[in-house]
C-alpha atoms as a PDB file:
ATOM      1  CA  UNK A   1       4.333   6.135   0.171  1.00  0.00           C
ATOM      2  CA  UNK A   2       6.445   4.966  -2.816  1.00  0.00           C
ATOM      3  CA  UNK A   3       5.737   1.976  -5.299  1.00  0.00           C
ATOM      4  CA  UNK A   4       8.066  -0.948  -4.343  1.00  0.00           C
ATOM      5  CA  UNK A   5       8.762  -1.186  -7.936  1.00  0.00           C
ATOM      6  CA  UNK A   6       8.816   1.601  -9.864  1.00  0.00           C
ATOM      7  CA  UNK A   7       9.433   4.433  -7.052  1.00  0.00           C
ATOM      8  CA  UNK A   8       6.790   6.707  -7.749  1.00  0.00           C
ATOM      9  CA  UNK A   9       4.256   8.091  -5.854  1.00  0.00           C
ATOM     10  CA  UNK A  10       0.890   5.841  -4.505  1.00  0.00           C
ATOM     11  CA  UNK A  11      -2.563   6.583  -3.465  1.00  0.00           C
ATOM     12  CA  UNK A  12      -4.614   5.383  -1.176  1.00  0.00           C
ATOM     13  CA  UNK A  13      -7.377   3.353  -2.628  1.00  0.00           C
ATOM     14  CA  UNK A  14      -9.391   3.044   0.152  1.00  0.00           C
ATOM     15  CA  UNK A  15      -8.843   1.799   4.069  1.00  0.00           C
ATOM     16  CA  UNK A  16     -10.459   0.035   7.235  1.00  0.00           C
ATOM     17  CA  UNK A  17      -9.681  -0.552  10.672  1.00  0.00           C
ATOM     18  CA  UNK A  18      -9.642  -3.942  12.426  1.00  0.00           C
ATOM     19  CA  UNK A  19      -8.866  -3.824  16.158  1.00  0.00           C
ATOM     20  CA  UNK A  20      -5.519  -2.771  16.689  1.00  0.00           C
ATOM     21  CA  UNK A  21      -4.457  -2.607  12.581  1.00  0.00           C
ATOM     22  CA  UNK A  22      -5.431  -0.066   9.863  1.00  0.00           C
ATOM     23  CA  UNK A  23      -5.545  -1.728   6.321  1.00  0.00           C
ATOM     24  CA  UNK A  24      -4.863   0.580   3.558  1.00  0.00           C
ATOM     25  CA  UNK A  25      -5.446  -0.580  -0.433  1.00  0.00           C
ATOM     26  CA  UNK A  26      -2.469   1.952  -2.330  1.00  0.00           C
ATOM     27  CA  UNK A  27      -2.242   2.027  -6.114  1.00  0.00           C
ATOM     28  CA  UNK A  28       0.779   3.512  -8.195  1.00  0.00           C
ATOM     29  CA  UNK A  29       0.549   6.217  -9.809  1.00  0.00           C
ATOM     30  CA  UNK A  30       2.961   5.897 -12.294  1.00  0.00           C
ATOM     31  CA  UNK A  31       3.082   2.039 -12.960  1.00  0.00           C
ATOM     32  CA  UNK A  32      -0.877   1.179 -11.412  1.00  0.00           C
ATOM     33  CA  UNK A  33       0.705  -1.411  -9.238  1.00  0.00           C
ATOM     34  CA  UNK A  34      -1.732  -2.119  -6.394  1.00  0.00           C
ATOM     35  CA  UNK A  35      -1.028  -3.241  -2.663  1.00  0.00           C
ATOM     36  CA  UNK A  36      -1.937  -3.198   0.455  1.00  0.00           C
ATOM     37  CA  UNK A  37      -0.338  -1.974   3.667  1.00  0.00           C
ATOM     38  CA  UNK A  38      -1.265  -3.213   7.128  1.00  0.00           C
ATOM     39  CA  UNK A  39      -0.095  -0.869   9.915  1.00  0.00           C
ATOM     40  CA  UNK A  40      -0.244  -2.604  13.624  1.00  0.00           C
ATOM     41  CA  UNK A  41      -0.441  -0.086  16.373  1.00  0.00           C
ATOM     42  CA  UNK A  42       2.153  -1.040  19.070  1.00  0.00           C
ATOM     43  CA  UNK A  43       1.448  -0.284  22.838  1.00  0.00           C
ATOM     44  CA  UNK A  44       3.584   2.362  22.722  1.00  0.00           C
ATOM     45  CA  UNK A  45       2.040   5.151  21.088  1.00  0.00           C
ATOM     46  CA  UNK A  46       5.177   6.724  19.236  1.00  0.00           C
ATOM     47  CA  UNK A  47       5.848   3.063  17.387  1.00  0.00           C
ATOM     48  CA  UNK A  48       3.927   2.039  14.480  1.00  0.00           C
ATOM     49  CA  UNK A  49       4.906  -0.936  12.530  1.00  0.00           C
ATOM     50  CA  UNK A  50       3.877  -1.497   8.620  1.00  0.00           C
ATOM     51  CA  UNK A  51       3.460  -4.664   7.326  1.00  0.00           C
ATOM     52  CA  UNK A  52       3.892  -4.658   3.460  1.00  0.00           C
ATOM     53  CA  UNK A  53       2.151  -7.457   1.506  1.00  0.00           C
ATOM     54  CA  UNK A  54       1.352  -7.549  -2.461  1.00  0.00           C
ATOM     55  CA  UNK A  55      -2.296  -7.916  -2.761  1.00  0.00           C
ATOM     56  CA  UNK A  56      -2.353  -7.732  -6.474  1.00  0.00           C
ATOM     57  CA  UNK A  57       0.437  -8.228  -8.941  1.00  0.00           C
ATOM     58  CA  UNK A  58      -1.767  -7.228 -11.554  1.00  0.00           C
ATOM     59  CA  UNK A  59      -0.961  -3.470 -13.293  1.00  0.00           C
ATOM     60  CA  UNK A  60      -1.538  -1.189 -15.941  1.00  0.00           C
ATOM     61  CA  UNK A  61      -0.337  -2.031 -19.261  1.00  0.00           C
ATOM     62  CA  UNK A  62       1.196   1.232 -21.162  1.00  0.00           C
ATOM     63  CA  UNK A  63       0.993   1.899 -24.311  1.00  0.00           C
ATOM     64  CA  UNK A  64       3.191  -0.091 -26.307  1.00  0.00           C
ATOM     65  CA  UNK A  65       3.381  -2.930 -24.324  1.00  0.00           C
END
């Protein structure tokens, strides 16, 4: 998946399951942005929906800056 902001790549941080949702924490690997992404599993098995939600606005500082 790609940062909101900056467009580069993310990882996944870490994730968990809740019932019918999968939380995943990403970070940015170019800017260190961090979110979170909630995926809801639908009934139908070939729709998944993402839910997109800032969990931290907090990011690496670069040099410089």
């Amino acid at each position: 998946m790609q940062c909101f902001k900056c467009g580069a790549e993310s990882r996944v941080i870490n994730s968990a399951r809740d019932k019918s949702r999968v939380y995943r924490n990403r970070e940015c690997l170019g800017c260190g942005r961090r979110w979170y992404t909630e995926e809801v599993e639908n009934s139908d098995p070939r729709v998944t929906m993402a839910i997109y939600r800032i969990k931290d606005a907090k990011y690496k500082a670069k040099k410089g800056e």
